[in-house]
PDB file of N, CA and C in Angstrom:
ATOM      1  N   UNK A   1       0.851  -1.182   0.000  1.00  0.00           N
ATOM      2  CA  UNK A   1       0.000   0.000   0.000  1.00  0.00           C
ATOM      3  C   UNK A   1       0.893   1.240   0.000  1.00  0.00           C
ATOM      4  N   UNK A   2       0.367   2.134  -1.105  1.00  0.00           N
ATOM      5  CA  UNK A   2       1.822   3.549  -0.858  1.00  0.00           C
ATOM      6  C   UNK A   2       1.085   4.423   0.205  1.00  0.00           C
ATOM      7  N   UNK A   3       1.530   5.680   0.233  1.00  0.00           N
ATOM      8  CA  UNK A   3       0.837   6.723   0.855  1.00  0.00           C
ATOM      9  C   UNK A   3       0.090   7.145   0.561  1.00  0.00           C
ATOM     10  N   UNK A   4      -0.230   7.257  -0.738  1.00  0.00           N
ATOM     11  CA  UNK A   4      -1.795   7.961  -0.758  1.00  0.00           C
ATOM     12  C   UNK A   4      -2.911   7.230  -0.533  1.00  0.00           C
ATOM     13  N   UNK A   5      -2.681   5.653  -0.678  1.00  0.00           N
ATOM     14  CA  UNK A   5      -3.752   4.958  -0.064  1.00  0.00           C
ATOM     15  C   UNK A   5      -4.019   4.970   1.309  1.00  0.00           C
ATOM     16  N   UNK A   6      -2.597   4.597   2.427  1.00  0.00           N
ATOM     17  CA  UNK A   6      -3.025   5.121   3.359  1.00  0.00           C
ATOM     18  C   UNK A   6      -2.953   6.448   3.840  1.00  0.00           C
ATOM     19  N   UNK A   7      -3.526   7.540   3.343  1.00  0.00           N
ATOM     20  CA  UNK A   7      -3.607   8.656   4.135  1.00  0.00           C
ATOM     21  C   UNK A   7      -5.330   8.665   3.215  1.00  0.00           C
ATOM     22  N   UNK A   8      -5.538   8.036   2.229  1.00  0.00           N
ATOM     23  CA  UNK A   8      -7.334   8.280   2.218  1.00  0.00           C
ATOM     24  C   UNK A   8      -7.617   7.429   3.302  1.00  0.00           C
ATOM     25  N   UNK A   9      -7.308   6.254   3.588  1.00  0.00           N
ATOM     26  CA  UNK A   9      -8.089   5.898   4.780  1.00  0.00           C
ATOM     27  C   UNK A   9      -7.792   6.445   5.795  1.00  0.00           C
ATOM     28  N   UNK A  10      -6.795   7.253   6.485  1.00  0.00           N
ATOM     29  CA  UNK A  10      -7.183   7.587   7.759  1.00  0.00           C
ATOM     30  C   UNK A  10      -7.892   8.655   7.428  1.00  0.00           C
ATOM     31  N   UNK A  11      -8.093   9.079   6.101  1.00  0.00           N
ATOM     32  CA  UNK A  11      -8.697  10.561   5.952  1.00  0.00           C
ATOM     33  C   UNK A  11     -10.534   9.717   6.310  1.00  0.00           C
ATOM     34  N   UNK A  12     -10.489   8.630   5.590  1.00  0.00           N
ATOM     35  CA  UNK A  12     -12.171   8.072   5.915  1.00  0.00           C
ATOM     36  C   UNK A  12     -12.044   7.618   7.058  1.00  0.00           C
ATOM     37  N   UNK A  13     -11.136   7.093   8.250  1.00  0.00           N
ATOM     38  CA  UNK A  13     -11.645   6.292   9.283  1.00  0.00           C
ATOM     39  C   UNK A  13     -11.874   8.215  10.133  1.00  0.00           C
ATOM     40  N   UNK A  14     -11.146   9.165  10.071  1.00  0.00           N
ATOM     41  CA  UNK A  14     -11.704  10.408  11.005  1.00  0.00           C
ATOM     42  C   UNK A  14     -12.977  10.736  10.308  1.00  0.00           C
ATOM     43  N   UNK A  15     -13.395  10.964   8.836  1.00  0.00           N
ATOM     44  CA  UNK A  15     -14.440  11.459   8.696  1.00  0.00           C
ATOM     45  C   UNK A  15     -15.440  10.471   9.375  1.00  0.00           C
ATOM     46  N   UNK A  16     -15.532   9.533   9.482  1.00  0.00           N
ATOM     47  CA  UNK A  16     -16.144   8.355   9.698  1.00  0.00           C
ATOM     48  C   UNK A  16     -16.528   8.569  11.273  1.00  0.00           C
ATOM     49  N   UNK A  17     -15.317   8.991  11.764  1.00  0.00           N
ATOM     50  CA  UNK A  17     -15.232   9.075  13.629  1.00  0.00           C
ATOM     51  C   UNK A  17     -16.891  10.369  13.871  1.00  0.00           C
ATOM     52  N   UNK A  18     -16.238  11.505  13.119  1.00  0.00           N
ATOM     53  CA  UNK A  18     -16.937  12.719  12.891  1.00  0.00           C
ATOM     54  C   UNK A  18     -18.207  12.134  13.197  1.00  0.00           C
ATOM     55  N   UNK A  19     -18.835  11.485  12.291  1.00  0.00           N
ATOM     56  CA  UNK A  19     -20.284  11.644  11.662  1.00  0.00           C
ATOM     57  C   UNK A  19     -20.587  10.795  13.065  1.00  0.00           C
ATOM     58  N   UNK A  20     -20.032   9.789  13.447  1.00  0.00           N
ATOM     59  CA  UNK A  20     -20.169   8.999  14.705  1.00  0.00           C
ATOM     60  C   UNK A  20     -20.608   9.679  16.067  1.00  0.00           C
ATOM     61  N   UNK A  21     -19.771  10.359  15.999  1.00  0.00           N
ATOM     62  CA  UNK A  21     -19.908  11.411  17.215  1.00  0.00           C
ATOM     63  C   UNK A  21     -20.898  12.083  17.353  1.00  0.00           C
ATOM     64  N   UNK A  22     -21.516  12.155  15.536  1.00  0.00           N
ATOM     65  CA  UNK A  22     -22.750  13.642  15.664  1.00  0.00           C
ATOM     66  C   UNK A  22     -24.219  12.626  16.238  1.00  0.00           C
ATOM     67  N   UNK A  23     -23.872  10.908  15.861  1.00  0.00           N
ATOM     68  CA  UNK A  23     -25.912  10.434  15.884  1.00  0.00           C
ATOM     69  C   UNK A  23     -25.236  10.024  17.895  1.00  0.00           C
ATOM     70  N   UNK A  24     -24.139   9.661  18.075  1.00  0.00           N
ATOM     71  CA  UNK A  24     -23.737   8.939  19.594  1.00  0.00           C
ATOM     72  C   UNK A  24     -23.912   9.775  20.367  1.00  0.00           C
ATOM     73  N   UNK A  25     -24.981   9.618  21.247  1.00  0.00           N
ATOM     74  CA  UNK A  25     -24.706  10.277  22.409  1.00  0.00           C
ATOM     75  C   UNK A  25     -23.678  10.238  23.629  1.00  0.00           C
ATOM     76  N   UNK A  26     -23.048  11.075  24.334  1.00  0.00           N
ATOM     77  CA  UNK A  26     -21.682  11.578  24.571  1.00  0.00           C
ATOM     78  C   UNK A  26     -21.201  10.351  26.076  1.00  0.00           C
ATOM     79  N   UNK A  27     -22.763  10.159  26.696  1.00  0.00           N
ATOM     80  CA  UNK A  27     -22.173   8.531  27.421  1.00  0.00           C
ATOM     81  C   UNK A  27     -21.819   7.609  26.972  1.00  0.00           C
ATOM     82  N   UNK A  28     -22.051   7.253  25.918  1.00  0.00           N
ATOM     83  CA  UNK A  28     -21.516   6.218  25.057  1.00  0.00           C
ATOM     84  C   UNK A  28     -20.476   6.504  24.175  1.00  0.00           C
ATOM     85  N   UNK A  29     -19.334   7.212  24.491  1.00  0.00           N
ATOM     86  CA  UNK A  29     -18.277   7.480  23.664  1.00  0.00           C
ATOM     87  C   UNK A  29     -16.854   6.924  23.865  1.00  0.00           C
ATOM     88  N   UNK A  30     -17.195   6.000  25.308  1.00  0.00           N
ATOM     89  CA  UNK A  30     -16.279   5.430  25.722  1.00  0.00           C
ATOM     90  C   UNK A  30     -16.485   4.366  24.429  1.00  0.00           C
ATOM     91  N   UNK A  31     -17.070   3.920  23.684  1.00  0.00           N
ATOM     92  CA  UNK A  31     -17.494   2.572  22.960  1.00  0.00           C
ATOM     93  C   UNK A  31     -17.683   3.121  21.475  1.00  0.00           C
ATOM     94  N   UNK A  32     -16.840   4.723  21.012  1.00  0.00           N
ATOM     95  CA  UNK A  32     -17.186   4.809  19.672  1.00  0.00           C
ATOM     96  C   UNK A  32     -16.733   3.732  18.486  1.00  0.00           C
ATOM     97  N   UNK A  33     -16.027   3.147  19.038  1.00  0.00           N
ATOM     98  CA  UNK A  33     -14.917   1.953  18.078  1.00  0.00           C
ATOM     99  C   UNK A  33     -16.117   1.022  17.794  1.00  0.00           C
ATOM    100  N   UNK A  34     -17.024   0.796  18.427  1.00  0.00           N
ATOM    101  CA  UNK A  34     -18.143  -0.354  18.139  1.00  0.00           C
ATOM    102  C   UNK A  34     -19.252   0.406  17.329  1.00  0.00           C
ATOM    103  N   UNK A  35     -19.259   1.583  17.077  1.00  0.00           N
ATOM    104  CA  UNK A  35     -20.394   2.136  16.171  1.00  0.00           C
ATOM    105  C   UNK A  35     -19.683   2.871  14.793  1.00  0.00           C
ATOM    106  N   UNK A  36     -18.427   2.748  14.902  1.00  0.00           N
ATOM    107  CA  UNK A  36     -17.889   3.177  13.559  1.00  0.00           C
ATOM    108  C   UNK A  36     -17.619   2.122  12.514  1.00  0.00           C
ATOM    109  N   UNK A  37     -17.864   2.423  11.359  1.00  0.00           N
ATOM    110  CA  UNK A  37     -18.086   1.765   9.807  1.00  0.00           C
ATOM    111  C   UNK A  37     -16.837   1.268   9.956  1.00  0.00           C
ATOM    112  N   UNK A  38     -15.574   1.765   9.705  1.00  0.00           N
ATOM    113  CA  UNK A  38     -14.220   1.131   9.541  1.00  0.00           C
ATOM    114  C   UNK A  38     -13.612   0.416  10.579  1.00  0.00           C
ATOM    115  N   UNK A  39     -14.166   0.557  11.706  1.00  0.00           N
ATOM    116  CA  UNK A  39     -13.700  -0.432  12.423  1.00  0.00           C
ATOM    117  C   UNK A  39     -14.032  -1.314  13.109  1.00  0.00           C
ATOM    118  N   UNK A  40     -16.091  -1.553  12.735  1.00  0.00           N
ATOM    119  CA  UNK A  40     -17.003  -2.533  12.881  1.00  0.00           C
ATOM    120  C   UNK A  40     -16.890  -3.412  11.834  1.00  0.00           C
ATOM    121  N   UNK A  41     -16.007  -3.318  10.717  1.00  0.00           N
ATOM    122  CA  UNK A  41     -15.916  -3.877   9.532  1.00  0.00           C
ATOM    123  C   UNK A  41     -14.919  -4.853   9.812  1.00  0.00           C
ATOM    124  N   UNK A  42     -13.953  -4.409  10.656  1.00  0.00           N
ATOM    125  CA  UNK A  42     -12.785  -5.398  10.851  1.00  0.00           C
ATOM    126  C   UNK A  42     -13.186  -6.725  11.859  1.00  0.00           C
ATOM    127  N   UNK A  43     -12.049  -7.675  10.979  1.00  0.00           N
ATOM    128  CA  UNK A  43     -11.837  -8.993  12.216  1.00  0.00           C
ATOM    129  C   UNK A  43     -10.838  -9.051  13.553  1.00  0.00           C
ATOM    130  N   UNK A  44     -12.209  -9.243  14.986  1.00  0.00           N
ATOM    131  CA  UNK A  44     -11.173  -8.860  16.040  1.00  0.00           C
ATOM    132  C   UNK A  44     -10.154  -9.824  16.316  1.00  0.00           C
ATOM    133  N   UNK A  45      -9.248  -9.196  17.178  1.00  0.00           N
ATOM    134  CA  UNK A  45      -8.151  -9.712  17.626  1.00  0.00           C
ATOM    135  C   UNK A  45      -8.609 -11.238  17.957  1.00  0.00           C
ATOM    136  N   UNK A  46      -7.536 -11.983  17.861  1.00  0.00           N
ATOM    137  CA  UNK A  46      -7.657 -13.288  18.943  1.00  0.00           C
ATOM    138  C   UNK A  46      -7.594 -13.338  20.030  1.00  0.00           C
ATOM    139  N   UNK A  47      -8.604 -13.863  21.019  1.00  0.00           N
ATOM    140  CA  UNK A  47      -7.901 -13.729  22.437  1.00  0.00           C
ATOM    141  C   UNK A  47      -8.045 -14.837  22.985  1.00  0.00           C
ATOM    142  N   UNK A  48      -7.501 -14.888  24.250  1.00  0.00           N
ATOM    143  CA  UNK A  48      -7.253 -16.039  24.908  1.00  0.00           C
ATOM    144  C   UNK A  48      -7.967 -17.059  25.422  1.00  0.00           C
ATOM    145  N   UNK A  49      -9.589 -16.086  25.566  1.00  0.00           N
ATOM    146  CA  UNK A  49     -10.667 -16.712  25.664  1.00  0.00           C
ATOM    147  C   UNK A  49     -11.651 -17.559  24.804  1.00  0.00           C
ATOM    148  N   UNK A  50     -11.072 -17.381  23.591  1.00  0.00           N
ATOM    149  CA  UNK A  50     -11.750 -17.740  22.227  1.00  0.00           C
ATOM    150  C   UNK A  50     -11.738 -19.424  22.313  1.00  0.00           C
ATOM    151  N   UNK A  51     -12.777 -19.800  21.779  1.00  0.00           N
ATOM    152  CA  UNK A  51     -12.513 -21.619  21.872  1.00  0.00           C
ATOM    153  C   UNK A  51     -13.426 -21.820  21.008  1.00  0.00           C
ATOM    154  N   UNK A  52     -12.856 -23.106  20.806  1.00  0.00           N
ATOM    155  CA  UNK A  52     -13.780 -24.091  19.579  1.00  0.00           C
ATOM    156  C   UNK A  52     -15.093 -24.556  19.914  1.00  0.00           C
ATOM    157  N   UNK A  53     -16.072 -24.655  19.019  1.00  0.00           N
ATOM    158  CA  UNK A  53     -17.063 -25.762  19.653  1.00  0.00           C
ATOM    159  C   UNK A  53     -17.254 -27.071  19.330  1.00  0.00           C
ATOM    160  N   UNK A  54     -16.819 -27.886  20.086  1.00  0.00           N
ATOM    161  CA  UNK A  54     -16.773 -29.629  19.308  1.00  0.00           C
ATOM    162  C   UNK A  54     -18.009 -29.850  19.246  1.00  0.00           C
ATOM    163  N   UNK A  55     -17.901 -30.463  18.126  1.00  0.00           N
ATOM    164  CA  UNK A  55     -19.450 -31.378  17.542  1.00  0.00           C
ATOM    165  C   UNK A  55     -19.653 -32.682  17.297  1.00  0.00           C
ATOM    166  N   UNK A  56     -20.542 -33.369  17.772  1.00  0.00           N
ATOM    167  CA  UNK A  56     -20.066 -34.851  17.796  1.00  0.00           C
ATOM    168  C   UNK A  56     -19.901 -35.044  16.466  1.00  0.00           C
ATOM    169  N   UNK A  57     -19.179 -36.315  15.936  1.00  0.00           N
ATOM    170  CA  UNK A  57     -19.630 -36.905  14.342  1.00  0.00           C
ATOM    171  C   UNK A  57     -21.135 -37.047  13.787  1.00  0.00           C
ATOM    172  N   UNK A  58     -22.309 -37.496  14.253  1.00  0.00           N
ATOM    173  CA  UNK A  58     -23.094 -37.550  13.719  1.00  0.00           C
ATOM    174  C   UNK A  58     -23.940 -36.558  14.034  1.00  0.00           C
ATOM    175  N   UNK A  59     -23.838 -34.893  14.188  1.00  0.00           N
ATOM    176  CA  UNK A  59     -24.531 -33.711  14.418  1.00  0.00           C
ATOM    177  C   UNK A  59     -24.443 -33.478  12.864  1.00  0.00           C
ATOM    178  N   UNK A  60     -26.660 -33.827  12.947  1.00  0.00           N
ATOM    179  CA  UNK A  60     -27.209 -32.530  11.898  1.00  0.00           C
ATOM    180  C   UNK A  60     -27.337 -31.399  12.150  1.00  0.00           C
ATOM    181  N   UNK A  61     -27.668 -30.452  11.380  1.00  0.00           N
ATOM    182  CA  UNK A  61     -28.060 -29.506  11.619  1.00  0.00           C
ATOM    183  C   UNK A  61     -29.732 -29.549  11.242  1.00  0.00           C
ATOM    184  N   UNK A  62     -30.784 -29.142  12.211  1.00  0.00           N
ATOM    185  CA  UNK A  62     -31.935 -29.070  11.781  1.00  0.00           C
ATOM    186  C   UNK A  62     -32.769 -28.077  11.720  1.00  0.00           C
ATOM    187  N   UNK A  63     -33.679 -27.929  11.227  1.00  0.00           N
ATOM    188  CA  UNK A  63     -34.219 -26.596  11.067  1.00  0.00           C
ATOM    189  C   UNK A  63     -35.546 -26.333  12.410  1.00  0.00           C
ATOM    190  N   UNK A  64     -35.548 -25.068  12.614  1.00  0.00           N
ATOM    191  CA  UNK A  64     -36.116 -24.784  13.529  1.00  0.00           C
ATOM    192  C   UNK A  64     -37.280 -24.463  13.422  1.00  0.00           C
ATOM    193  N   UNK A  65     -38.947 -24.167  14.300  1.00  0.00           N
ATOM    194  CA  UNK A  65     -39.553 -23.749  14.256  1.00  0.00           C
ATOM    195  C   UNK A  65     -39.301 -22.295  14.222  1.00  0.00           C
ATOM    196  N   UNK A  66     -40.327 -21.331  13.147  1.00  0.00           N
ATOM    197  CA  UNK A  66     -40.044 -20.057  12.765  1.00  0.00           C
ATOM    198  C   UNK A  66     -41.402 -19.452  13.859  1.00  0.00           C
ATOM    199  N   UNK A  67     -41.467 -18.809  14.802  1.00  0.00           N
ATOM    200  CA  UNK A  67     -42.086 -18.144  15.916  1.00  0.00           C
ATOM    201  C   UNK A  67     -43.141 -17.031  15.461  1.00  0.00           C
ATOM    202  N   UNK A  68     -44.059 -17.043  15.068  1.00  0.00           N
ATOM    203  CA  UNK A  68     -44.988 -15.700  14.317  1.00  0.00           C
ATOM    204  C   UNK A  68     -45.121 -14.395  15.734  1.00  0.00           C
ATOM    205  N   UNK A  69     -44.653 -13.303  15.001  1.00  0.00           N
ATOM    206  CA  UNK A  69     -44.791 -12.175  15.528  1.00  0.00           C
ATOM    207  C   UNK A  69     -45.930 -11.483  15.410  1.00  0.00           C
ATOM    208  N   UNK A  70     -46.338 -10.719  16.145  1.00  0.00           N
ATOM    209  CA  UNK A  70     -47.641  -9.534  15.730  1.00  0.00           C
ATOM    210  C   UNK A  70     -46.859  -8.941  15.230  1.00  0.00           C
ATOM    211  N   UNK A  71     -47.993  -7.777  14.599  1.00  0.00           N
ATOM    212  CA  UNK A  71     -47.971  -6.876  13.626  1.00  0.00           C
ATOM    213  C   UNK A  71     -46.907  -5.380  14.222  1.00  0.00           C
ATOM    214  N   UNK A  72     -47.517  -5.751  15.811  1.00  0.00           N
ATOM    215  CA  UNK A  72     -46.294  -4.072  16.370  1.00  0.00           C
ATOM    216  C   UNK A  72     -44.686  -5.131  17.010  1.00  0.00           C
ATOM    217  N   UNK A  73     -44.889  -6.021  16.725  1.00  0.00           N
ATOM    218  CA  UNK A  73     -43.461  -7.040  17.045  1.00  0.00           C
ATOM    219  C   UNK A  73     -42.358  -6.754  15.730  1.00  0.00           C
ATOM    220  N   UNK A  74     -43.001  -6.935  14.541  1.00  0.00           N
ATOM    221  CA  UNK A  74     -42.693  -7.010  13.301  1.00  0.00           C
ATOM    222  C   UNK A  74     -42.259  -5.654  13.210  1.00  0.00           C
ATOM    223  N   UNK A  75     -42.895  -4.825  13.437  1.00  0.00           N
ATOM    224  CA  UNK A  75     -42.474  -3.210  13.083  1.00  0.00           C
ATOM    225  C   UNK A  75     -41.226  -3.235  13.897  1.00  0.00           C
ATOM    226  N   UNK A  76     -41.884  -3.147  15.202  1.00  0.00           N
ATOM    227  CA  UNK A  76     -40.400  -2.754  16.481  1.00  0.00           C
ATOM    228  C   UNK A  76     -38.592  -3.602  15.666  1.00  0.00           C
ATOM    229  N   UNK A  77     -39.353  -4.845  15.127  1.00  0.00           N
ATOM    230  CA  UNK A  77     -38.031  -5.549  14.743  1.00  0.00           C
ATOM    231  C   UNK A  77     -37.372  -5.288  13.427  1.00  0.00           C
TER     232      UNK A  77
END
């Protein structure tokens, strides 16, 4: 990557911060990294806590019953 590629992205990850700041309200700014575009986009770190889930050999996968919502359930969602 040369420089002008990275200096448009930090030029989009601040504009990006900007616009963040204007819909976030100011208690929640400890957590702007979780509502910004460029860096909700990324894959997080590994950590130490991360683990696999074993599955036996003969696990299907099956399909579930689909739950009917009302009409102000459906909106809200």
């Amino acid at each position: 990557m040369d420089e002008k590629e990275d200096w448009g992205k930090e030029e989009e990850i601040e504009k990006d911060h900007r616009k963040v700041e204007e819909i976030v309200p100011k208690q929640f700014y400890r957590w702007l990294k979780v509502f910004g575009k460029v860096d909700s986009e990324r894959i997080p770190v590994k950590k130490v806590w991360d683990h696999v889930i074993d599955l036996n050999n003969d696990f299907k996968a099956s399909k579930a019953r689909v739950y009917p919502l009302s009409r102000n359930k459906k909106e809200e969602v």
